[in-house]
C-alpha atoms as a PDB file:
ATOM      1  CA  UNK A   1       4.217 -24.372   2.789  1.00  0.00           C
ATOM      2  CA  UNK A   2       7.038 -22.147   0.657  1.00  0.00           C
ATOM      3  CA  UNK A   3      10.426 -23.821   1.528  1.00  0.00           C
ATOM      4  CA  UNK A   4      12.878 -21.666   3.280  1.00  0.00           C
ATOM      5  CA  UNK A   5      14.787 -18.991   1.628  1.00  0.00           C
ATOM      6  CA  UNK A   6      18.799 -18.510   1.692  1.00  0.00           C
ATOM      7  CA  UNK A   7      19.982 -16.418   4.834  1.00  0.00           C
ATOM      8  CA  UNK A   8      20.798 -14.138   2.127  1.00  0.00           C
ATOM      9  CA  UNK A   9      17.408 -13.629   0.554  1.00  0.00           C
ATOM     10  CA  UNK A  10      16.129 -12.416   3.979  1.00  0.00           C
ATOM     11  CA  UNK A  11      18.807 -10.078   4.752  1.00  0.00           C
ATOM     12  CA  UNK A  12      16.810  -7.632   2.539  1.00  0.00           C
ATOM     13  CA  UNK A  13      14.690  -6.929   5.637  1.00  0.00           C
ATOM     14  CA  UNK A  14      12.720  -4.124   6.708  1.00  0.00           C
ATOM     15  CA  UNK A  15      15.788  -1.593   7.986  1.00  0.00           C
ATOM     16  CA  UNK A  16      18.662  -3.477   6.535  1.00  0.00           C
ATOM     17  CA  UNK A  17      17.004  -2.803   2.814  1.00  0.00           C
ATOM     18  CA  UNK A  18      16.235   0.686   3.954  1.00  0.00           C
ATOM     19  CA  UNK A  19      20.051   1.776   4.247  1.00  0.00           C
ATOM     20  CA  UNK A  20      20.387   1.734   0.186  1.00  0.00           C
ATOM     21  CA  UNK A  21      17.253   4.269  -0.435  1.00  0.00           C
ATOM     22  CA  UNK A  22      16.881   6.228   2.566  1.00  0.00           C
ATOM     23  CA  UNK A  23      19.815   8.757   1.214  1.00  0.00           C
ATOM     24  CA  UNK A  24      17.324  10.484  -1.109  1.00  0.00           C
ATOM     25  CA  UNK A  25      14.373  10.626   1.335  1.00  0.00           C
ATOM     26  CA  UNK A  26      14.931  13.681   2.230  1.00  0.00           C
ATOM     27  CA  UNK A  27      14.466  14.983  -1.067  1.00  0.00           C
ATOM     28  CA  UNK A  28      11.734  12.890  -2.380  1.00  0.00           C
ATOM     29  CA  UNK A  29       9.676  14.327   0.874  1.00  0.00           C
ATOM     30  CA  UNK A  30      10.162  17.781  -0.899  1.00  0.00           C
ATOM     31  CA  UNK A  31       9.787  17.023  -4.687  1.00  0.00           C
ATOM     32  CA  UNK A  32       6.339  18.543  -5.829  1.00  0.00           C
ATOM     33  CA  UNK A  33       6.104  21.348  -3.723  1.00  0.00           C
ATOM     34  CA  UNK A  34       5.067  19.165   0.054  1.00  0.00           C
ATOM     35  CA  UNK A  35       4.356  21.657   2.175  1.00  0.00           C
ATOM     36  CA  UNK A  36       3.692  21.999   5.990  1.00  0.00           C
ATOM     37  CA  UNK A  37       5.839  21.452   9.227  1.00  0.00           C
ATOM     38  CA  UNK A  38       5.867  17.204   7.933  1.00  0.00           C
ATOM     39  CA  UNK A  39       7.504  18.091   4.805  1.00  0.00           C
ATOM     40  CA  UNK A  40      10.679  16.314   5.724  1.00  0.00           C
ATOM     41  CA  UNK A  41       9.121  12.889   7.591  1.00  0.00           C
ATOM     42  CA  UNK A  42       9.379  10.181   5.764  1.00  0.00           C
ATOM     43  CA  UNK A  43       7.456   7.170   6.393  1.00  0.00           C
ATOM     44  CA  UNK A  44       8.319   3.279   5.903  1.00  0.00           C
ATOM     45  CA  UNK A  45       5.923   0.427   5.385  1.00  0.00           C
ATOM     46  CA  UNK A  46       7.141  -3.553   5.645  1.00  0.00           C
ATOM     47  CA  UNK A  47       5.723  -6.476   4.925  1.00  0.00           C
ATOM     48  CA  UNK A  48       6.119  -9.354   6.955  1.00  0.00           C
ATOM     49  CA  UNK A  49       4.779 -12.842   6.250  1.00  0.00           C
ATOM     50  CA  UNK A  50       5.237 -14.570   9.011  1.00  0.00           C
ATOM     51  CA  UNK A  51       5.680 -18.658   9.567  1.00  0.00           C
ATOM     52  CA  UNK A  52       2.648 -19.827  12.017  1.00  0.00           C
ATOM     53  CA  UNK A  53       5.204 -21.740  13.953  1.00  0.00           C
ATOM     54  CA  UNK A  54       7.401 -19.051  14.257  1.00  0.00           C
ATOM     55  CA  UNK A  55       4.755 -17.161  15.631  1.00  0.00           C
ATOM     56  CA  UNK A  56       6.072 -16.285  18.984  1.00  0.00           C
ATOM     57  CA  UNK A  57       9.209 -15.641  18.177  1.00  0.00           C
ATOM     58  CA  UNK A  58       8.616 -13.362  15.930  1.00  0.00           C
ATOM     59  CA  UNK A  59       6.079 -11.295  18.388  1.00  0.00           C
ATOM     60  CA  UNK A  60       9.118 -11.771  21.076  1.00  0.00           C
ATOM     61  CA  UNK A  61      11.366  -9.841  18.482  1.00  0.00           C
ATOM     62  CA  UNK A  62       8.504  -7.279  17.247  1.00  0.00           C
ATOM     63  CA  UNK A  63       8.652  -6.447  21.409  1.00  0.00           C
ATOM     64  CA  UNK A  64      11.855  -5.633  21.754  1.00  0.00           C
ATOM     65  CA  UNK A  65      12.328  -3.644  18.637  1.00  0.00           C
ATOM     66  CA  UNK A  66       9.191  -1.737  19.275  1.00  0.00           C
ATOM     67  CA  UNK A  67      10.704  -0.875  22.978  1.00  0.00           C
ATOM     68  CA  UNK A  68      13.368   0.819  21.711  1.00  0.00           C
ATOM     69  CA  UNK A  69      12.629   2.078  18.313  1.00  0.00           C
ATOM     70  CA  UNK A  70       9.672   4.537  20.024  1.00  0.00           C
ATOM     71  CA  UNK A  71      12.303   5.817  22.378  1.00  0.00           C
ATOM     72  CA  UNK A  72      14.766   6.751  19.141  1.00  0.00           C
ATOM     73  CA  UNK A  73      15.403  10.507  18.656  1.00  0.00           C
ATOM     74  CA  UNK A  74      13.026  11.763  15.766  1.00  0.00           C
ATOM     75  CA  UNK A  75      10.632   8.339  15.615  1.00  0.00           C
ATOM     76  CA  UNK A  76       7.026  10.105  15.131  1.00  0.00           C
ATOM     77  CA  UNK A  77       5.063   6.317  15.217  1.00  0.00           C
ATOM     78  CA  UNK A  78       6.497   3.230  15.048  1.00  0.00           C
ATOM     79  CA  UNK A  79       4.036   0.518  15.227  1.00  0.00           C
ATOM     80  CA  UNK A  80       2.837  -3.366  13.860  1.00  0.00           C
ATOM     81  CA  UNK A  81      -0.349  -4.569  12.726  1.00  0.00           C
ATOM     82  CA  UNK A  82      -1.968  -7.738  11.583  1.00  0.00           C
ATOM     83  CA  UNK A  83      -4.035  -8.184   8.604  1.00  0.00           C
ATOM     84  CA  UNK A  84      -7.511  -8.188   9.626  1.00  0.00           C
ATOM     85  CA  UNK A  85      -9.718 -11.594   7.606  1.00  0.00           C
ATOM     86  CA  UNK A  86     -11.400 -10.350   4.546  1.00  0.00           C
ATOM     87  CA  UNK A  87     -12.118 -11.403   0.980  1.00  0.00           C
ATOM     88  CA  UNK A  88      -8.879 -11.792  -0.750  1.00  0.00           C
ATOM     89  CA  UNK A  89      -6.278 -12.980   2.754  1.00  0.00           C
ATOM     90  CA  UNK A  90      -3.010 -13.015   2.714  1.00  0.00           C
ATOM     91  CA  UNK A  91      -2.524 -14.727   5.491  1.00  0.00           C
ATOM     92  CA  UNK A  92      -3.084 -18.231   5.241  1.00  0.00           C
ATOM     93  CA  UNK A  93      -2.917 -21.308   7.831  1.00  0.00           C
ATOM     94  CA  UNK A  94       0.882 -21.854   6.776  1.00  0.00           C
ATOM     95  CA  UNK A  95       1.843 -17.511   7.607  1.00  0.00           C
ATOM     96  CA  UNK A  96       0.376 -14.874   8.580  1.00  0.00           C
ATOM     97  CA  UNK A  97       0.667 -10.928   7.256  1.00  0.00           C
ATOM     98  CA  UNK A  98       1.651  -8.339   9.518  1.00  0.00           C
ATOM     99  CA  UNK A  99       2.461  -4.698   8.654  1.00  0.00           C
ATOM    100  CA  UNK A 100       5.714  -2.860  10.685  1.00  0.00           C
ATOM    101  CA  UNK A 101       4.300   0.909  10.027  1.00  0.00           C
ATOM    102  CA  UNK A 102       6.850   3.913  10.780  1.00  0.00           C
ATOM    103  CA  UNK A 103       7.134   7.553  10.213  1.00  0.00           C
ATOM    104  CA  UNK A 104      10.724   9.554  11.165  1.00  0.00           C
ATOM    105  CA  UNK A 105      11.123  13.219  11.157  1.00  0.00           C
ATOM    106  CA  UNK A 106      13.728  13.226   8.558  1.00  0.00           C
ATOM    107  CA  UNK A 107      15.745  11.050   6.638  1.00  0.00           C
ATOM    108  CA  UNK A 108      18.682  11.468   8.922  1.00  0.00           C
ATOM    109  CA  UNK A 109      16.616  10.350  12.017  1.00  0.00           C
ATOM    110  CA  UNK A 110      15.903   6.907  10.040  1.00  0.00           C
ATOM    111  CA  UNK A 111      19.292   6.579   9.076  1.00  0.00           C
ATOM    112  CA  UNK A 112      20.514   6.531  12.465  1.00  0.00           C
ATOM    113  CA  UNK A 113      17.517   4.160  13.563  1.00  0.00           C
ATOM    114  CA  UNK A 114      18.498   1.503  11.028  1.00  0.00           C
ATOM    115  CA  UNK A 115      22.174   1.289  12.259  1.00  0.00           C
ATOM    116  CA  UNK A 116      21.170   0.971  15.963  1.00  0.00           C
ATOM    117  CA  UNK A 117      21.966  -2.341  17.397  1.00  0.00           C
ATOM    118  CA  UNK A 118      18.598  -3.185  18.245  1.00  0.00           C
ATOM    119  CA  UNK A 119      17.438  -2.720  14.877  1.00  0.00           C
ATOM    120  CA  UNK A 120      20.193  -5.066  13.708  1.00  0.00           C
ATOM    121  CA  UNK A 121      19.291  -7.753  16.758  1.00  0.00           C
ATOM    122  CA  UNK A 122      15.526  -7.282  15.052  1.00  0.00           C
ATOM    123  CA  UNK A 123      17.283  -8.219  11.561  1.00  0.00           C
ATOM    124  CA  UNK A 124      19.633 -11.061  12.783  1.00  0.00           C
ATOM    125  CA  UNK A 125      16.517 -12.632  14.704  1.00  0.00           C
ATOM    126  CA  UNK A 126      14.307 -12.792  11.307  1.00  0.00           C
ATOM    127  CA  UNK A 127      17.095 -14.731   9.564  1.00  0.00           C
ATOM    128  CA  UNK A 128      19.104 -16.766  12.453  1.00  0.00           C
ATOM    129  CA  UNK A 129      15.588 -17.951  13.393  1.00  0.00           C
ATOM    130  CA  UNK A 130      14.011 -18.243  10.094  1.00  0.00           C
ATOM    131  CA  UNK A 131      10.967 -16.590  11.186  1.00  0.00           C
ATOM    132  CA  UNK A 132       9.516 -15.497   7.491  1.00  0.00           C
ATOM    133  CA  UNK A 133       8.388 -18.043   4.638  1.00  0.00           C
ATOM    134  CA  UNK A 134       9.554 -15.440   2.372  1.00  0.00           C
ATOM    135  CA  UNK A 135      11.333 -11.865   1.745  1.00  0.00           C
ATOM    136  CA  UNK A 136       9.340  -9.018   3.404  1.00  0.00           C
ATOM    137  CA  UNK A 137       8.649  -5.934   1.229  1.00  0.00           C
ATOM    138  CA  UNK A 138       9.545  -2.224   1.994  1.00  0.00           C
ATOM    139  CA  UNK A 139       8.492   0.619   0.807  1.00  0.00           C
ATOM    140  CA  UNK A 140       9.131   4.214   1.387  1.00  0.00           C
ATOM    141  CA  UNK A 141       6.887   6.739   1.642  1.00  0.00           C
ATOM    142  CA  UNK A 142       6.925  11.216   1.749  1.00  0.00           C
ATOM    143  CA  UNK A 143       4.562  13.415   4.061  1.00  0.00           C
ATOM    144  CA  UNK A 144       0.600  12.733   2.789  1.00  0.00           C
ATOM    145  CA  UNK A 145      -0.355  15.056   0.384  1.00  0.00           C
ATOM    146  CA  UNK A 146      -2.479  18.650   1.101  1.00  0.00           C
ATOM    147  CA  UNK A 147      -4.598  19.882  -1.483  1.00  0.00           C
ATOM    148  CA  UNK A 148      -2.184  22.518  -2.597  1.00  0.00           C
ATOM    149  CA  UNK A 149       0.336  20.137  -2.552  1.00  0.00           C
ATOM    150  CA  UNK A 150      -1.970  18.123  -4.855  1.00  0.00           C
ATOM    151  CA  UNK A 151      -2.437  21.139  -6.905  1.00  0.00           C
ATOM    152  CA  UNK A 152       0.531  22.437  -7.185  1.00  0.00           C
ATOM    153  CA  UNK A 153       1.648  18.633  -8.582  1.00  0.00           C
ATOM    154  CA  UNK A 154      -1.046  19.157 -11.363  1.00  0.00           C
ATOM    155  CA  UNK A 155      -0.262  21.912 -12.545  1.00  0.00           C
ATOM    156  CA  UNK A 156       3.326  21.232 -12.819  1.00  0.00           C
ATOM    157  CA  UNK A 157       1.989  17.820 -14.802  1.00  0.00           C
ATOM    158  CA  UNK A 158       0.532  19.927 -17.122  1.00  0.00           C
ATOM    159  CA  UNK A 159       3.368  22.259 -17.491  1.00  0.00           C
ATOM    160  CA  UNK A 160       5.461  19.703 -18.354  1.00  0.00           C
ATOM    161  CA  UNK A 161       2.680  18.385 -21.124  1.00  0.00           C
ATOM    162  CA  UNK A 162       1.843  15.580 -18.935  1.00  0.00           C
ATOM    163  CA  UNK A 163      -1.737  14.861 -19.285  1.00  0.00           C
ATOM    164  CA  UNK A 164      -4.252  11.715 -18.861  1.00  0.00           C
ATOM    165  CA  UNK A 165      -5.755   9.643 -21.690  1.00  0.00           C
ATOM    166  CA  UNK A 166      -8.673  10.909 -22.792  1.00  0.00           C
ATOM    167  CA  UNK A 167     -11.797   9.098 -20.868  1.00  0.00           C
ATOM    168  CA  UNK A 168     -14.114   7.801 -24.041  1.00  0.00           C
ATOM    169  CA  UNK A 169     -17.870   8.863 -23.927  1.00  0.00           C
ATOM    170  CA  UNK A 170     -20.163   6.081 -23.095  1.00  0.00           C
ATOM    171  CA  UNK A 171     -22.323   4.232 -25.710  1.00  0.00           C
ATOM    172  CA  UNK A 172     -26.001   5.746 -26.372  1.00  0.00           C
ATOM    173  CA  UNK A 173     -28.606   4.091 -25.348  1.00  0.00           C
ATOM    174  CA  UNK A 174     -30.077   1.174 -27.887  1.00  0.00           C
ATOM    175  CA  UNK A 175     -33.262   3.069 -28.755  1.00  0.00           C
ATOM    176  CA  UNK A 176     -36.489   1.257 -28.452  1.00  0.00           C
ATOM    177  CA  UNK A 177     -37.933  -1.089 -31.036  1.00  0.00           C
ATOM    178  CA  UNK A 178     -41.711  -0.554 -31.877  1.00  0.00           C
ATOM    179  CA  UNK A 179     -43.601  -3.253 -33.400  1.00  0.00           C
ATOM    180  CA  UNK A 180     -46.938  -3.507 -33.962  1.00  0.00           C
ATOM    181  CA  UNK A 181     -49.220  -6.420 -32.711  1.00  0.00           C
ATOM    182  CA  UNK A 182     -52.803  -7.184 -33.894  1.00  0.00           C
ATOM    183  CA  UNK A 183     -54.176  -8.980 -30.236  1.00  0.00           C
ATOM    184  CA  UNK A 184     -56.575  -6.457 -29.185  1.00  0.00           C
ATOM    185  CA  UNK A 185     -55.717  -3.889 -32.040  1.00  0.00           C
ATOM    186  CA  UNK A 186     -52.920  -2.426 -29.633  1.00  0.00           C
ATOM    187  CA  UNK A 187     -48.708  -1.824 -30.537  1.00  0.00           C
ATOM    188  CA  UNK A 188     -46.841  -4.081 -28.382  1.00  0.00           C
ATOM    189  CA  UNK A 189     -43.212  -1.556 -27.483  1.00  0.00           C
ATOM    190  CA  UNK A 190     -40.198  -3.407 -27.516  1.00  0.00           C
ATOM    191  CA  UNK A 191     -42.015  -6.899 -27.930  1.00  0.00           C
ATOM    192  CA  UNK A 192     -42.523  -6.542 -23.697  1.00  0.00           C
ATOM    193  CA  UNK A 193     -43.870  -3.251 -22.720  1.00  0.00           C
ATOM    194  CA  UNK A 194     -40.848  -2.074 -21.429  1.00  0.00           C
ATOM    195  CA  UNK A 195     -37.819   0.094 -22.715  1.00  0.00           C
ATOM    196  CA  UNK A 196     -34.740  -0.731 -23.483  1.00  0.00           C
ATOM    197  CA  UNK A 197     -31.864   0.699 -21.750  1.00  0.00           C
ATOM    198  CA  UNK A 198     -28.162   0.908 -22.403  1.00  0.00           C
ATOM    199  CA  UNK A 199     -25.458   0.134 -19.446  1.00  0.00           C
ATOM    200  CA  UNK A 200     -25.204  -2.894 -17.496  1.00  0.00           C
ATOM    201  CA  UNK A 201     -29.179  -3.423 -17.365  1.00  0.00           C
ATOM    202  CA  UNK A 202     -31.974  -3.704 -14.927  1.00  0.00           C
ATOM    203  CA  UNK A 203     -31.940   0.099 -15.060  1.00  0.00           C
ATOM    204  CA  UNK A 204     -28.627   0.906 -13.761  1.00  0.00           C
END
């Protein structure tokens, strides 16, 4: 199990962290021509590993802040989920992953969230409690992305000479060896009977 991090390491939590970069949300919503009446939302995504022990706490906390954060003026969804087991976990038997998904109508509306006291109780109970193994991650997020939107971003890419490397042509295919065989008076094609194809073989 990770050993516990300085109280100051976890103060870059969730809503704390999102102070310093949710000044420019409003305008990152906007950049490449977003349209529609979401332009301005702005969505947030954290990352919280969790200590198994800590477990309960943690839900207690999760609770509280979910009770009032819903209620805020401009929250549009405001919600925690738990990594679900597949292939490549996360979660382990020493933490476990859960996901604190939000979306605000503007900038200004998260702004004011993240100074509300119960979002700083939610911060002050992650570190006075030491209820994560290590620092959560945050990440901002605009609207999601129409098709014009998506076209209007590409063709300002290529305006701006912005283009993709160049995708190289496959291979050709190995062509077949013929060699002749004298059992029977018959030619034997590729030593087998069978041609030879290029890829990743078996006839893909």
């Amino acid at each position: 199990q990770a050993a516990p991090h300085p109280t100051s390491c976890l103060r870059c939590t969730l809503l704390s962290a999102a102070m310093a970069e949710v000044g420019d949300a409003d305008d990152a919503g906007t950049a490449g021509g977003t349209s529609g009446r979401r332009s301005g939302h702005v969505h947030v995504y954290a990352k919280f590993n969790v200590d198994v022990a800590r477990l309960p706490e943690f839900y207690q906390a999760a609770c509280g802040i979910i009770t009032h954060s819903q209620a805020d003026a401009g929250c549009s969804q405001f919600a925690f989920q738990r990594e679900l087991p597949w292939a490549r976990n996360i979660s382990n038997e020493a933490n476990r992953l859960l996901v604190l998904r939000q979306e605000w109508q503007s900038a200004a509306a998260l702004q004011s969230h993240v100074q509300s006291e119960h979002a700083q109780r939610f911060n002050m109970s992650l570190i006075d409690k030491s209820l994560l193994v290590c620092p959560p991650s945050l990440t901002l997020f605009g609207p999601a992305l129409s098709l014009e939107d998506l076209g209007k971003i590409a063709s300002h890419a290529r305006a701006a000479g912005m283009t993709l490397p160049a995708v190289p042509a496959p291979a050709p295919a190995p062509r077949p060896t013929s060699r002749s065989s004298s059992v029977g008076g018959t030619a034997a094609t590729g030593g087998a009977g069978r041609r030879t194809t290029g890829g990743y073989g078996g006839g893909y």
